[in-house]
Protein backbone atom coordinates (compact mmCIF):
# COMPACT_ATOMS: atom_id res chain seq x y z
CA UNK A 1 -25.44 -14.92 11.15
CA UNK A 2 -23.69 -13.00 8.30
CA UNK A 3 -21.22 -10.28 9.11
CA UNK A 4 -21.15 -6.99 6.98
CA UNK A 5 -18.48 -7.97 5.67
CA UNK A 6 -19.88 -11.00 4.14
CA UNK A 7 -23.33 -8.88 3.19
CA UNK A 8 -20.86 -6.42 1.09
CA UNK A 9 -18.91 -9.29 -0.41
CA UNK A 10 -22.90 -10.93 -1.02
CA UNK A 11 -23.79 -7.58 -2.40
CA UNK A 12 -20.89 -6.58 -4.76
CA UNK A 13 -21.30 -10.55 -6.35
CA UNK A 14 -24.91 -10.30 -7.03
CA UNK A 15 -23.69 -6.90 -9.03
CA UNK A 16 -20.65 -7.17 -10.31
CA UNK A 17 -19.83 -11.40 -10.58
CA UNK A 18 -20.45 -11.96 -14.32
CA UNK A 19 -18.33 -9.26 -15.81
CA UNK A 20 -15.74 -9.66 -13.26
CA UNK A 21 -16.03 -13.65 -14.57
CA UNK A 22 -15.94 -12.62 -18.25
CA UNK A 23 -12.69 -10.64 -18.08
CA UNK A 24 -10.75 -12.96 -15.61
CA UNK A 25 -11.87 -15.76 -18.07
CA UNK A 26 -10.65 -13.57 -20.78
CA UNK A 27 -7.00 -13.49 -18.88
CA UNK A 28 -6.92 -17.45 -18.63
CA UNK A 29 -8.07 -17.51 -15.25
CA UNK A 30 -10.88 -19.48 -14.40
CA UNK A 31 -12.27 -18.84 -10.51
CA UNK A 32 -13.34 -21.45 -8.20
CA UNK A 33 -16.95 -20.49 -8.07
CA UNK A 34 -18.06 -17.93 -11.11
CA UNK A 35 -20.88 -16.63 -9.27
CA UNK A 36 -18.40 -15.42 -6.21
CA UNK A 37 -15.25 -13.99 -7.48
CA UNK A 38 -15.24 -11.57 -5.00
CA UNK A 39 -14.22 -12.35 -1.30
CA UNK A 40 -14.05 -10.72 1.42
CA UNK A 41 -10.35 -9.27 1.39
CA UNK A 42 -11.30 -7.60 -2.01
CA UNK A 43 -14.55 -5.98 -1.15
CA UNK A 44 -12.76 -4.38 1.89
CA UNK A 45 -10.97 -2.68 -0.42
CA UNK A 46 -13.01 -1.72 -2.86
CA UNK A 47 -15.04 -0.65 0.11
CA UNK A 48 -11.70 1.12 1.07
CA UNK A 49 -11.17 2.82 -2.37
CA UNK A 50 -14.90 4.20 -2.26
CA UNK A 51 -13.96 5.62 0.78
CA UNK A 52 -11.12 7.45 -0.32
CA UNK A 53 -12.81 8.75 -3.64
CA UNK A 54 -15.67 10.12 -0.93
CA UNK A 55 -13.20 11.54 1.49
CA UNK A 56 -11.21 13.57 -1.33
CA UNK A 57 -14.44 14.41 -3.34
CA UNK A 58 -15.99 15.97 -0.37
CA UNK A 59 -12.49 17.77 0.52
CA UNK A 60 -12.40 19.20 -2.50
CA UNK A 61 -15.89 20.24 -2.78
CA UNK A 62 -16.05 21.83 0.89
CA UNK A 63 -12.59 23.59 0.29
CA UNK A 64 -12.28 26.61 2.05
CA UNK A 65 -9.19 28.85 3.22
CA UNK A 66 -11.70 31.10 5.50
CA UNK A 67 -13.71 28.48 7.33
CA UNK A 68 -12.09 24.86 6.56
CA UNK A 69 -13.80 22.21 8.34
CA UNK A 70 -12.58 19.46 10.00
CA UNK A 71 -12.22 17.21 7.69
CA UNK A 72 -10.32 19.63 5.58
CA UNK A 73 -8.00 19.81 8.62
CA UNK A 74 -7.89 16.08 8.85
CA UNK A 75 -6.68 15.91 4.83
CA UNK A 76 -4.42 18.96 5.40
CA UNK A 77 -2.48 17.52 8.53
CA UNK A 78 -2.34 14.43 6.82
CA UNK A 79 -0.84 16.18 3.52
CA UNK A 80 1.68 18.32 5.42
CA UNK A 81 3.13 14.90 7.34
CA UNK A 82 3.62 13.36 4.20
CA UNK A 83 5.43 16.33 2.41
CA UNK A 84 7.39 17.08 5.43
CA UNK A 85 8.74 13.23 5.25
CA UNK A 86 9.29 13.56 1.91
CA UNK A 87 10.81 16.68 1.88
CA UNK A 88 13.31 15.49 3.51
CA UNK A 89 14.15 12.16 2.30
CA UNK A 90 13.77 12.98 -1.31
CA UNK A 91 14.70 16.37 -1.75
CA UNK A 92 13.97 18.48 -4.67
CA UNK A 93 11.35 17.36 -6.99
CA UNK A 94 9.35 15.40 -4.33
CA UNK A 95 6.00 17.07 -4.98
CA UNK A 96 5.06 15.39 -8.16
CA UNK A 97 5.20 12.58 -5.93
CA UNK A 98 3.08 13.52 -3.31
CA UNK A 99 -0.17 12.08 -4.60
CA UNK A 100 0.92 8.80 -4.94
CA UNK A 101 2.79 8.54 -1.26
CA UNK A 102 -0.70 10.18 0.04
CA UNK A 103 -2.76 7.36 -1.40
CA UNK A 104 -0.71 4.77 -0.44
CA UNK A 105 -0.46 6.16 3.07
CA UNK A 106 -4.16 6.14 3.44
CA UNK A 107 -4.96 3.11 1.28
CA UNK A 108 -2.26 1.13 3.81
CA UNK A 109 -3.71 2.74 7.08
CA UNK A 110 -7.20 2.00 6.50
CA UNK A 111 -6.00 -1.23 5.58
CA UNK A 112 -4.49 -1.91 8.83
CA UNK A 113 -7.19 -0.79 10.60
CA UNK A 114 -9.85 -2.82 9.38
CA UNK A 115 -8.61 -5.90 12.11
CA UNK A 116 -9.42 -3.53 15.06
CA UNK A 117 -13.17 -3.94 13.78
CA UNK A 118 -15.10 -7.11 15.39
CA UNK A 119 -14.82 -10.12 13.10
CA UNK A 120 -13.53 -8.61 10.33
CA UNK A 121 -9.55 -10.07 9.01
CA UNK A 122 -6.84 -7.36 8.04
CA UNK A 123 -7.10 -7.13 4.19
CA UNK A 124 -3.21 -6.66 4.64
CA UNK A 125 -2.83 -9.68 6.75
CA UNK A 126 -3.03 -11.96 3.70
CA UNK A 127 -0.43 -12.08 1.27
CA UNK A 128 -2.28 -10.85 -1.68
CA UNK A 129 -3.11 -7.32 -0.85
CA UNK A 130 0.73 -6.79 0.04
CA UNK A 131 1.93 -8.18 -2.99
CA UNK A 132 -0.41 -5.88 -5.22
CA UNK A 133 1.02 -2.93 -3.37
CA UNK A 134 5.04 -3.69 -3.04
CA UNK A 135 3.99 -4.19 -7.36
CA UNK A 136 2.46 -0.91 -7.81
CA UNK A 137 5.43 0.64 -5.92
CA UNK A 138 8.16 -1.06 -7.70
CA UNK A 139 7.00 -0.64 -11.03
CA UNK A 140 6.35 2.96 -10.16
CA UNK A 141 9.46 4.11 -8.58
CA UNK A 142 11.39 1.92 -11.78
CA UNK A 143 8.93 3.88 -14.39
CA UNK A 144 9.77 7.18 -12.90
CA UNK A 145 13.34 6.40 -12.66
CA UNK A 146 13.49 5.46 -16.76
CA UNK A 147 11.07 8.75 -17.21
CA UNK A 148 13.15 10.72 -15.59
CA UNK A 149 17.05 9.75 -16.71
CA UNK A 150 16.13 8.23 -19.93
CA UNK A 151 16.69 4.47 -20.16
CA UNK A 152 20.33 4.47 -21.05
CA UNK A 153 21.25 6.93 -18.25
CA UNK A 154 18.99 4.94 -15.63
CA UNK A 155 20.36 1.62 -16.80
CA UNK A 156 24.13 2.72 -15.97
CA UNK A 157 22.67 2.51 -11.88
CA UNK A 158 23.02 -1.19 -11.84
CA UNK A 159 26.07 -1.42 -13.95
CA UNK A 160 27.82 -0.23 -10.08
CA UNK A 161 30.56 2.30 -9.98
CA UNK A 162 33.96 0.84 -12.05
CA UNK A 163 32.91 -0.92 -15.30
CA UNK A 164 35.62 -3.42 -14.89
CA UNK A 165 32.72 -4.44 -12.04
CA UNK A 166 29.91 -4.16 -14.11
CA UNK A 167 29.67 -7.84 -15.01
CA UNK A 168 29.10 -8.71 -11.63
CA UNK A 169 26.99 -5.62 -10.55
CA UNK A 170 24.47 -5.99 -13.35
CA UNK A 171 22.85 -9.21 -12.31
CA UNK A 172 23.13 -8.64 -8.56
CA UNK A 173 21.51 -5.05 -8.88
CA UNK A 174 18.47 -6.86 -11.06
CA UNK A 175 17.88 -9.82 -8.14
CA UNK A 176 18.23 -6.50 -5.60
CA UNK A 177 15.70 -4.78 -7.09
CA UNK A 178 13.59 -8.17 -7.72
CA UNK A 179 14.12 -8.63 -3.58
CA UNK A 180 12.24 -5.44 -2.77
CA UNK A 181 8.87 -6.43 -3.73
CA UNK A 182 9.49 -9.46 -1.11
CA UNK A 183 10.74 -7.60 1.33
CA UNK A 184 7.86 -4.86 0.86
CA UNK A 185 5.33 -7.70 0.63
CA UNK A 186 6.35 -9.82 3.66
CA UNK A 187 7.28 -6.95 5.72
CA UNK A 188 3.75 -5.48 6.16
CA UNK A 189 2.29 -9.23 5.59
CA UNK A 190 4.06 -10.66 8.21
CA UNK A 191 3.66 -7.60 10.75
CA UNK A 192 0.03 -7.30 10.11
CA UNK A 193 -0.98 -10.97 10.11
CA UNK A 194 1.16 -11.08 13.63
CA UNK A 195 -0.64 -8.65 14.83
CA UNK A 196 -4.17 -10.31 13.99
CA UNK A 197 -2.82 -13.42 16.30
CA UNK A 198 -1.84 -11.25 19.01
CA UNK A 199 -5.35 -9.63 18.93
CA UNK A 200 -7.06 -12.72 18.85
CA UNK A 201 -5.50 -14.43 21.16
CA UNK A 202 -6.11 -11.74 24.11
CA UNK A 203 -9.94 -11.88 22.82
CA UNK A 204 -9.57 -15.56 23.53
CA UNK A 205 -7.87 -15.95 26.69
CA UNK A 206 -8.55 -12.38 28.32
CA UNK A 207 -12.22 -11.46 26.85
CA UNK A 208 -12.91 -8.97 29.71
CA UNK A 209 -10.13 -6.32 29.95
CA UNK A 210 -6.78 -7.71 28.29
CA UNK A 211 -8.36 -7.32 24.64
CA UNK A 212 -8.05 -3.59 24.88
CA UNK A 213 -4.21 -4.30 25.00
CA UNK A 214 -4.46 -6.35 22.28
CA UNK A 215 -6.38 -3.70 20.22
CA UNK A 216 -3.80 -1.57 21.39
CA UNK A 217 -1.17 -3.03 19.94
CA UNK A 218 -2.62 -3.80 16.21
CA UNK A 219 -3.34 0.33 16.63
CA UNK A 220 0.47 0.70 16.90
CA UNK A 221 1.49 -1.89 14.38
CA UNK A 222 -0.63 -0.48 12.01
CA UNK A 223 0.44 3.04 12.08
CA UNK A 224 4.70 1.97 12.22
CA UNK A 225 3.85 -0.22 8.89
CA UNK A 226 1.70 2.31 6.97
CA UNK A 227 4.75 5.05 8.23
CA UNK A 228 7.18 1.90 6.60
CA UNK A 229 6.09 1.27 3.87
CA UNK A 230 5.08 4.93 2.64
CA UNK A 231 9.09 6.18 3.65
CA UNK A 232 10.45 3.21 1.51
CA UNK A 233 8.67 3.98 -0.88
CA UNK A 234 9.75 7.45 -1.13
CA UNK A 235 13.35 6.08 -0.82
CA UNK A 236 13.15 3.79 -3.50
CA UNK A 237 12.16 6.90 -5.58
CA UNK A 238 14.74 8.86 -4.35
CA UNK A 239 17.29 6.35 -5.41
CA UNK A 240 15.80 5.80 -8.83
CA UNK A 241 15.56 9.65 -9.87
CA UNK A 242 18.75 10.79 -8.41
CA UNK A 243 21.17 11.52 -11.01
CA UNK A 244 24.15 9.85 -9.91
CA UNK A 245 25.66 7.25 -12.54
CA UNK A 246 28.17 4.92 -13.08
CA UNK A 247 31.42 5.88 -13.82
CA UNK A 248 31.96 4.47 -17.07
């Protein structure tokens, strides 16, 4: 018996499978089976991202300062956490980046909670999903940093503090740089695919009471590694738009 999961991923192929195939085949890339480009993993989050576009368009059609309802309260909690984080760890100029750190927040969360449903595999327990997002923040927090210095001024950062230095500090400030989208991408992979085991082995062993401990845990997990991942972010951004340069 088919799960919904594989009914959605069914669904979106029988829809969307031949222009997906066109462009991917346009890029070089040639998928195993043309007719099913689309696996599971990726229609949970496009089923994610139609969420979100739901969630926001109804909060911003029901908006109301006299009578907000509670999903309103839901998106303003959730909006005042993230700019009181930011706040603090970036400073001034963190609101144009509040968007961004919102979605990413949720996007991650949701995520993460997709294991606590039956039968259904984290989308950010496999190394893809991850990836795409530890590439989306580091080309982000790199663009701002260039948009908001200038190139020359934002290139002096990983030229290190003495120019008699900045031989050496050049290439080790690139491969630093380079090591953040690993560490972003195996940070939250690793945790979250961890976290799948531990839940599945308590269903296995302990399918009575135990699993609610298991369950438990993945909860937790989920919500430290959304909080992670967000308040790098946002210090990865602080660090690229601060205006501190080398001394050269």
């Amino acid at each position: 018996m088919l799960s919904w999961n594989d009914l959605l991923t069914h669904w979106l192929n029988l829809l969307f499978a031949a222009p997906i195939d066109a462009v991917l085949r346009l890029l070089g890339i040639h998928p195993a089976d043309p007719s099913a480009p689309i696996d599971n993993r990726l229609a949970l989050e496009i089923l994610i991202f139609a969420i979100l576009i739901a969630f926001f368009t109804y909060v911003r059609l029901t908006l109301s300062v006299e009578k907000p309802g509670a999903v309103q309260h839901i998106a303003e909690m959730v909006h005042e956490f993230v700019e009181s984080q930011a706040s603090q760890v970036m400073g001034h100029g963190y609101t144009k980046h509040l968007p961004v750190l919102t979605i990413l927040l949720f996007f991650i969360l949701l995520c993460n909670l997709m294991g606590l449903l039956p039968g259904i595999v984290t989308p950010t327990a496999t190394p893809a999903v991850p990836l795409g997002l530890a590439f989306f923040t580091w080309f982000y927090y790199h663009w701002f940093g260039v948009r908001t210095q200038g190139p020359i001024r934002y290139m002096k950062h990983f030229l290190g503090p003495f120019w008699w230095l900045s031989w050496f500090m050049f290439p080790l400030e690139i491969v630093s740089h380079l090591a953040r989208i690993l560490s972003l991408t195996v940070r939250l992979y690793a945790n979250m695919f961890a976290s799948d085991l531990i839940t599945l082995v308590f269903f296995a062993g302990f399918p009575f009471l135990l699993p609610v401990f298991g369950l438990g845990v993945h909860f937790l997990v989920a919500l430290i590694q959304t909080y992670v991942f967000m308040m790098l972010a946002a210090i990865y951004l602080t660090e690229a738009t601060s205006h501190e340069t080398a001394d050269i």
